[in-house]
Protein backbone atom coordinates (compact mmCIF):
# COMPACT_ATOMS: atom_id res chain seq x y z
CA UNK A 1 -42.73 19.53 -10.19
CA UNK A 2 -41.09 17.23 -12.04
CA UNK A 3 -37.78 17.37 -10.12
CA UNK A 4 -39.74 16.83 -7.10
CA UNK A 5 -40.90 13.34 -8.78
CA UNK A 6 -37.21 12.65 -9.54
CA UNK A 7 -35.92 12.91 -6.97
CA UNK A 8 -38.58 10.41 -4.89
CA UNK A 9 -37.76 7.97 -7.59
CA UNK A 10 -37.40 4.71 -6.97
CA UNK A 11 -33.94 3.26 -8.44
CA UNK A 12 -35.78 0.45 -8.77
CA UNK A 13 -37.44 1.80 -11.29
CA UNK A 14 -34.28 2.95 -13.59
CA UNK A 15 -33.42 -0.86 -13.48
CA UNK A 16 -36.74 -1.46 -15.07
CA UNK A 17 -36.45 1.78 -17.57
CA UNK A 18 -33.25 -0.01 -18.51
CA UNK A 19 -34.24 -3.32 -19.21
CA UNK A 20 -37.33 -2.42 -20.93
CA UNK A 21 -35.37 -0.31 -23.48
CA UNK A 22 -32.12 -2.93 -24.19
CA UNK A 23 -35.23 -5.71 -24.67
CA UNK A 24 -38.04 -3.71 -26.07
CA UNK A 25 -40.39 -5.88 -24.49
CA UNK A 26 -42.24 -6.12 -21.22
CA UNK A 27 -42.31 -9.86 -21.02
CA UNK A 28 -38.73 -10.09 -22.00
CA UNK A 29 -37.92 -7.39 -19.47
CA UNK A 30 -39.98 -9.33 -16.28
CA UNK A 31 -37.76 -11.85 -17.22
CA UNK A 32 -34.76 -10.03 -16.90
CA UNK A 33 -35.43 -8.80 -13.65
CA UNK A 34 -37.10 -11.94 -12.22
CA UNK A 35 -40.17 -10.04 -11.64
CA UNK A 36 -44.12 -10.45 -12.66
CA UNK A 37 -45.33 -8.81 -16.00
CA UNK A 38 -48.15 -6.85 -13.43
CA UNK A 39 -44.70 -5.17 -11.42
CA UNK A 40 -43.13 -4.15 -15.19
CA UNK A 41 -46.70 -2.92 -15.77
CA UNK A 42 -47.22 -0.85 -12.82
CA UNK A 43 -43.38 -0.04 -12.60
CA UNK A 44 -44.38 1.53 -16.48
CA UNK A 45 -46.82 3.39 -14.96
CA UNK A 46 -44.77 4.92 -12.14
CA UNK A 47 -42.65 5.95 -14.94
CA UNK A 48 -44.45 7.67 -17.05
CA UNK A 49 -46.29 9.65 -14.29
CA UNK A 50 -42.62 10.81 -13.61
CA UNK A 51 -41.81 11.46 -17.32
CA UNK A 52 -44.78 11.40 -19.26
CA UNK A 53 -46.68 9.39 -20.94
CA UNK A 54 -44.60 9.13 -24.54
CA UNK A 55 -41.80 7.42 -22.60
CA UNK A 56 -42.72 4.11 -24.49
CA UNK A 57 -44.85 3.93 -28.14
CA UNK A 58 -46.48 0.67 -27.66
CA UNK A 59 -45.87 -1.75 -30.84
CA UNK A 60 -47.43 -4.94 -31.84
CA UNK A 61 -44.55 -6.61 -30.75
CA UNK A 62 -43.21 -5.46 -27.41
CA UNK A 63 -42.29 -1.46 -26.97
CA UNK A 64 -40.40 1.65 -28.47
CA UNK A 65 -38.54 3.30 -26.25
CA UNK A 66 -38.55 7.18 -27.04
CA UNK A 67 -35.36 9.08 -27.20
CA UNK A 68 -36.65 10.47 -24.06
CA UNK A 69 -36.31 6.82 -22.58
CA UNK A 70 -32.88 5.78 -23.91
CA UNK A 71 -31.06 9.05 -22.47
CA UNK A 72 -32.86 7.91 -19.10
CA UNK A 73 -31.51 4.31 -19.89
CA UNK A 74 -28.14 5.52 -20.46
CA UNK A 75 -27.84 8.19 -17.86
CA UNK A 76 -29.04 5.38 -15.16
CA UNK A 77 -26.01 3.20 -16.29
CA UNK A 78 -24.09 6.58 -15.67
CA UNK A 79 -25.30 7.02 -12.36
CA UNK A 80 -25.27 3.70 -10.90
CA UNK A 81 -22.09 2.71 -12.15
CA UNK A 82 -19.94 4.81 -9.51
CA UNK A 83 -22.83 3.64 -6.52
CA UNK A 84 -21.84 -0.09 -7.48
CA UNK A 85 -17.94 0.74 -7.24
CA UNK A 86 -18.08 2.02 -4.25
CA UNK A 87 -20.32 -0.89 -2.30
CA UNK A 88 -17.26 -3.37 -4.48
CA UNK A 89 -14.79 -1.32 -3.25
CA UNK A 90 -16.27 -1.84 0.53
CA UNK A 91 -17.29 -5.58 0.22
CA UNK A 92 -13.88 -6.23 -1.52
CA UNK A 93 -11.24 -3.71 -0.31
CA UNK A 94 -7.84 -5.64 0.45
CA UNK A 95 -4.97 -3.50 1.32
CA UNK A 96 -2.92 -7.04 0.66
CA UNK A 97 -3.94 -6.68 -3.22
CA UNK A 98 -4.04 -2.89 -3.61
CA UNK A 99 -2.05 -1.57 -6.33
CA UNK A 100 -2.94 2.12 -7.13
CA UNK A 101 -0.92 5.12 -5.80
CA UNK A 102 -1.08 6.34 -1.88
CA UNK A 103 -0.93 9.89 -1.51
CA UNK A 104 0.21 11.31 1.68
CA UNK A 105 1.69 15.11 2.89
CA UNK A 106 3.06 16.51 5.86
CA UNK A 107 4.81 18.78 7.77
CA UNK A 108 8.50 18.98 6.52
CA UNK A 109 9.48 18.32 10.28
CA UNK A 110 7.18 15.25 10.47
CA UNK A 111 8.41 13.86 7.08
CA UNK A 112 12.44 13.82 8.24
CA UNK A 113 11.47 12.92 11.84
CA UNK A 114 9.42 9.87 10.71
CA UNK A 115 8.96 9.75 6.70
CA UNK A 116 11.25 6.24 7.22
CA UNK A 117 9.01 4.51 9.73
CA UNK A 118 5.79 5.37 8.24
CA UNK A 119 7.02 4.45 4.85
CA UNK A 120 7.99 1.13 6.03
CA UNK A 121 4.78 0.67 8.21
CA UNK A 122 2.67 1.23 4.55
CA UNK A 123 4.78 -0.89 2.56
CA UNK A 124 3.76 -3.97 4.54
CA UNK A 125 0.45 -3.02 4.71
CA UNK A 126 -0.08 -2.31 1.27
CA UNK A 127 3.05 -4.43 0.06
CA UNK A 128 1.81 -4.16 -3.58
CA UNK A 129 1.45 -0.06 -3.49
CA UNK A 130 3.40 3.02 -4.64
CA UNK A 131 3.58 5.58 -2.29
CA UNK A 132 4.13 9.67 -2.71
CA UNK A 133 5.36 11.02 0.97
CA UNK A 134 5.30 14.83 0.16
CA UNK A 135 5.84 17.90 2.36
CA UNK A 136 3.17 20.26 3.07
CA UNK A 137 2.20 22.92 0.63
CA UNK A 138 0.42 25.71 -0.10
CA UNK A 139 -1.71 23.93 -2.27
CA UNK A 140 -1.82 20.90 -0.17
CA UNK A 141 -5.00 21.49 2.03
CA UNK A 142 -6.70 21.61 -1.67
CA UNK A 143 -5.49 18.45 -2.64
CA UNK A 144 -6.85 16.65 0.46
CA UNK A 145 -9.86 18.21 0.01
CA UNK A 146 -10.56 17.28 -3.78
CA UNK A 147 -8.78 13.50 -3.46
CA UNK A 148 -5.48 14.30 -4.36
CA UNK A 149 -3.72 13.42 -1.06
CA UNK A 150 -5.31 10.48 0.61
CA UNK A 151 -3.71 11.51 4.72
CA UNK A 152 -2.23 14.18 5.87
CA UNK A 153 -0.30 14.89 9.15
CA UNK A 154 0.33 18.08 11.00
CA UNK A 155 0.41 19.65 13.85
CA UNK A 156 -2.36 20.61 16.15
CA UNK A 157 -2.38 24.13 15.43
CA UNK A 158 -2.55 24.29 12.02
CA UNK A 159 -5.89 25.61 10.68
CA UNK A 160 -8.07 23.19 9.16
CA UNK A 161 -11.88 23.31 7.90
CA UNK A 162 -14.58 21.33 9.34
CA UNK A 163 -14.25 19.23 6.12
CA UNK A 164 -11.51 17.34 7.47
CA UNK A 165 -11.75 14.49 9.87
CA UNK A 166 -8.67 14.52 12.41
CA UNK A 167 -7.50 12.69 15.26
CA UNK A 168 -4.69 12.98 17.42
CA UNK A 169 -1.86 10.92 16.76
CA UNK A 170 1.06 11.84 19.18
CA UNK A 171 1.20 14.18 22.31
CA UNK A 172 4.84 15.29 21.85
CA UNK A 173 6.87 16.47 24.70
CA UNK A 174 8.60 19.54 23.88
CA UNK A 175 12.22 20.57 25.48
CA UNK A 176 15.10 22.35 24.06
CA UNK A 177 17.67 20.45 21.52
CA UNK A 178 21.38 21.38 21.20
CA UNK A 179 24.87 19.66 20.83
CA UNK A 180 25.98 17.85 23.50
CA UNK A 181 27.68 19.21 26.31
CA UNK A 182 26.66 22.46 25.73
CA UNK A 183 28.09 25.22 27.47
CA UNK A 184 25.19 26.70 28.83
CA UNK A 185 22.65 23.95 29.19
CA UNK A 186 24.43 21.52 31.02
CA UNK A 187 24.44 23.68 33.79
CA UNK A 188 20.79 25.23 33.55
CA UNK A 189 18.61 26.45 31.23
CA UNK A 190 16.72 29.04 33.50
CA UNK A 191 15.97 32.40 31.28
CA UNK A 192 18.37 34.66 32.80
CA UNK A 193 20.91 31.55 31.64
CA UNK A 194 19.78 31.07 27.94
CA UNK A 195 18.18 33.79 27.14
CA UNK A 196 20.91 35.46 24.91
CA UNK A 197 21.74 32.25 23.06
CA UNK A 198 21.05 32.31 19.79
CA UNK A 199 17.91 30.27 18.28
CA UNK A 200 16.86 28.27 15.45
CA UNK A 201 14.17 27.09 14.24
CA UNK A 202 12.59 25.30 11.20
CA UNK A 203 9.46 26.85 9.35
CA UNK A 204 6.00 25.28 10.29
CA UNK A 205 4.07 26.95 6.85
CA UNK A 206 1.03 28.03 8.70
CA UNK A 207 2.19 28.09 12.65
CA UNK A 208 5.30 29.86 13.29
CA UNK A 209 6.48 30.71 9.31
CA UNK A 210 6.83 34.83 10.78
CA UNK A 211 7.23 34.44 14.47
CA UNK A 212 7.44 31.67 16.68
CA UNK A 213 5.04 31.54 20.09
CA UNK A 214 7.89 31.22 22.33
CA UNK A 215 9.17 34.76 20.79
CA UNK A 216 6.20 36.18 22.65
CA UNK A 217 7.70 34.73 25.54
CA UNK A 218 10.91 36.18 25.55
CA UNK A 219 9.65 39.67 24.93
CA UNK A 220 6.77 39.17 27.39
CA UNK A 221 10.28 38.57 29.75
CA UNK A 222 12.03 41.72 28.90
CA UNK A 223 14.36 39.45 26.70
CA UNK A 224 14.66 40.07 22.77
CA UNK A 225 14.78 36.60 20.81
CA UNK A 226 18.32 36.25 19.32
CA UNK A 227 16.92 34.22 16.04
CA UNK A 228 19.88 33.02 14.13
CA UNK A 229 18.36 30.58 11.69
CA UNK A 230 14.87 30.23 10.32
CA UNK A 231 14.86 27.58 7.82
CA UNK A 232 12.65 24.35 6.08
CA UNK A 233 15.83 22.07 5.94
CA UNK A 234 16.46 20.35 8.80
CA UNK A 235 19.95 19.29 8.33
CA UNK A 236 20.85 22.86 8.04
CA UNK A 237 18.79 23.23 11.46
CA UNK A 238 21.23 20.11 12.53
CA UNK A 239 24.38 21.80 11.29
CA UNK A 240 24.23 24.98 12.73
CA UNK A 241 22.49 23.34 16.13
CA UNK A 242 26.35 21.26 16.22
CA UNK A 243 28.70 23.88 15.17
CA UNK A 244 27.30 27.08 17.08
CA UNK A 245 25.78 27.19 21.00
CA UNK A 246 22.33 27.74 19.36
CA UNK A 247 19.42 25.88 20.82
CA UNK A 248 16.33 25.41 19.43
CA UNK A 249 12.90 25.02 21.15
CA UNK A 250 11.93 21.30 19.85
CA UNK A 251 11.10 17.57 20.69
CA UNK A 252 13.68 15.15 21.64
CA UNK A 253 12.67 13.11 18.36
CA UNK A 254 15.21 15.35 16.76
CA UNK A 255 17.98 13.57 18.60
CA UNK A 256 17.37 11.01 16.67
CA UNK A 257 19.05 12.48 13.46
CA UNK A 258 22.46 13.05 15.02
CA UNK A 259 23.70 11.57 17.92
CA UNK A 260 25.86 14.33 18.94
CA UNK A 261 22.75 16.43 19.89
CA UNK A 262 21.35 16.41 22.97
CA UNK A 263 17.68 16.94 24.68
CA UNK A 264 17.40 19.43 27.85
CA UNK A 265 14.65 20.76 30.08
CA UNK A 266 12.61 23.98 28.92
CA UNK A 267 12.63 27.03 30.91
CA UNK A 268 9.71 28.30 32.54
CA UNK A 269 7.01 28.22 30.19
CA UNK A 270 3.07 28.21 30.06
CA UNK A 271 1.87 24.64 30.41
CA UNK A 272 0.05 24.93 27.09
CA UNK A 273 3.51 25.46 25.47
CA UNK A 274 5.18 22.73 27.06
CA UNK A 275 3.42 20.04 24.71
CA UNK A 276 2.19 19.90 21.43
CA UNK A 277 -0.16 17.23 19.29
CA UNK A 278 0.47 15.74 15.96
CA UNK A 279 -3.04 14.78 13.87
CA UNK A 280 -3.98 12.74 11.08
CA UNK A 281 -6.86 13.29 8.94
CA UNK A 282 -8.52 12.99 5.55
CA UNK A 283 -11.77 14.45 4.38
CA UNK A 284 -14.89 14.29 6.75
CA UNK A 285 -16.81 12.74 3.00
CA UNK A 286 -14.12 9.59 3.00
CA UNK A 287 -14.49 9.01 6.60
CA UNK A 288 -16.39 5.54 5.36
CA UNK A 289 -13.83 4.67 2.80
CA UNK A 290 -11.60 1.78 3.26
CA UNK A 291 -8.70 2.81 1.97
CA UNK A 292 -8.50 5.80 4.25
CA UNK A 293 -9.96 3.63 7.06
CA UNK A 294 -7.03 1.46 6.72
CA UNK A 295 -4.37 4.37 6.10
CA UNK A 296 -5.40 6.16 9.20
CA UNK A 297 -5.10 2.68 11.34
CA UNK A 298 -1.48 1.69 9.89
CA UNK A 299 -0.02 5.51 10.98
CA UNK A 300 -1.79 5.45 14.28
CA UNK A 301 -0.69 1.89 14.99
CA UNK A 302 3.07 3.22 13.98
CA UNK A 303 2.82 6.45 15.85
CA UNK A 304 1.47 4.17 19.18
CA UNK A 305 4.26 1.72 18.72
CA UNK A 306 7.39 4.73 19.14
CA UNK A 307 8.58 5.95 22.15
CA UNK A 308 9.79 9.52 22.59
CA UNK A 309 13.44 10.06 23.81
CA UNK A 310 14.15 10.80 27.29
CA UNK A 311 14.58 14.12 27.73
């Protein structure tokens, strides 16, 4: 079948389809390609076994190429041209000199926690860049997936396809964050002491945007969750955190927003739920490309070089 043929082709042999049809001639075409008249001649050949044997009227001069031949010609040019961008883009990739757009989403948490830092780690990698920090979206996991967003970062449990390449960036300690000096927690923060203080929370689309795991907990306790705020913005989280005895189950990062908040020890609580990993990734089909290569280095370096608050 002649799909079968194509696709054993030799590109070799499109080169040779292409010069033969811009120079009409055989001799003129060796030439071209630095090559012997007998390689054009059994290159010809190869060709027209593949595409039959009108590819090429012979004239007294040199060749016609058929219509046939000149779609093949220009369909080559089509098909190569991407191939030889992306071995430039390899051999000459400097993140120095790039000047396009880089794309990146994540969690709303992640992007008020540590949109600053990363921003400035990527602006003196890629100095001459523009960067789009957005917040994770509905639509988001699409965009990674079709090129749109060039990293993404997230936590652990969100559900991602096979397509994506991740690695873990941060093992985050988790604890419980409140004002300072707060009635309750100062002393202890066993259940039977917390366990009717009210809680808040942000939204983590995808994780916890109904119910929180640590819900589950309280119920599994006999205790019913007193959820006072469930929100996306996390200076309302901050406000209400300062001006009420709410607590919210957290990392100490969040202390870094407000120094009148405070970190404290977690009650009793399955190991599993006493940590939680942030990833990185970008699709599994990139996982060669520089740009990405050199995206996913500059937000691991960053996330290796910060140190977690004492809790």
């Amino acid at each position: 079948m002649m799909k079968d043929k194509i696709l054993d082709l030799d590109l070799n042999l499109l080169k040779l389809l292409k010069a033969v049809v811009d120079t009409g001639n055989t001799h003129a075409a060796a030439d071209q390609l630095g090559i012997s008249q007998t390689s054009v001649s059994r290159g010809l050949a190869k060709l027209r076994e593949t595409f039959g044997e009108q590819l090429f009227i012979r004239k007294a001069h040199g060749v016609e190429p058929s219509e046939l031949a000149e779609k093949l010609a220009e369909a080559s040019t089509q098909m190569l041209t991407p191939i030889f961008k992306v071995v430039e883009s390899y051999q000459d990739f400097n993140p120095m000199l790039f000047n396009g757009e880089i794309k990146i989403a994540m969690n709303i948490f992640f992007l008020e926690l540590h949109g600053d830092g990363i921003l400035t780690a990527l602006r003196e990698a890629f100095p001459n860049a523009s960067f789009k920090l957005d917040y994770w979206q509905e639509h988001s996991l699409a965009d990674v997936l079709n090129g749109d967003i060039d990293y993404l970062i997230h936590f652990e449990g969100y559900p991602l396809p096979q397509e994506i390449y991740c690695h873990t960036l941060e093992d985050v300690e988790l604890c419980l964050v409140a004002k300072k000096d707060h009635p309750i927690l100062r002393s202890s923060s066993d259940w039977s002491a917390i366990h009717q203080l009210p809680i808040a929370r942000v939204i983590i689309d995808g994780i916890n945007s109904k119910h929180s795991p640590v819900e589950q907990v309280y119920l599994s306790k006999g205790y019913t969750p007193q959820v006072s705020l469930v929100t996306h913005s996390v200076r309302v989280l901050i406000n209400t955190l300062l001006n009420t005895d709410a607590i919210m189950f957290g990392s100490s990062y969040v202390c870094r927003l407000d120094e009148r908040l405070s970190s404290y020890s977690l009650p009793e609580l399955p190991k599993s739920m006493r940590h939680i990993r942030v990833i990185g990734g970008y699709p599994q089909a990139k996982r060669g490309y520089p740009l990405n290569q050199h995206l996913h280095q500059i937000i691991s370096s960053y996330f290796e070089g910060i140190t977690q608050p004492n809790i």
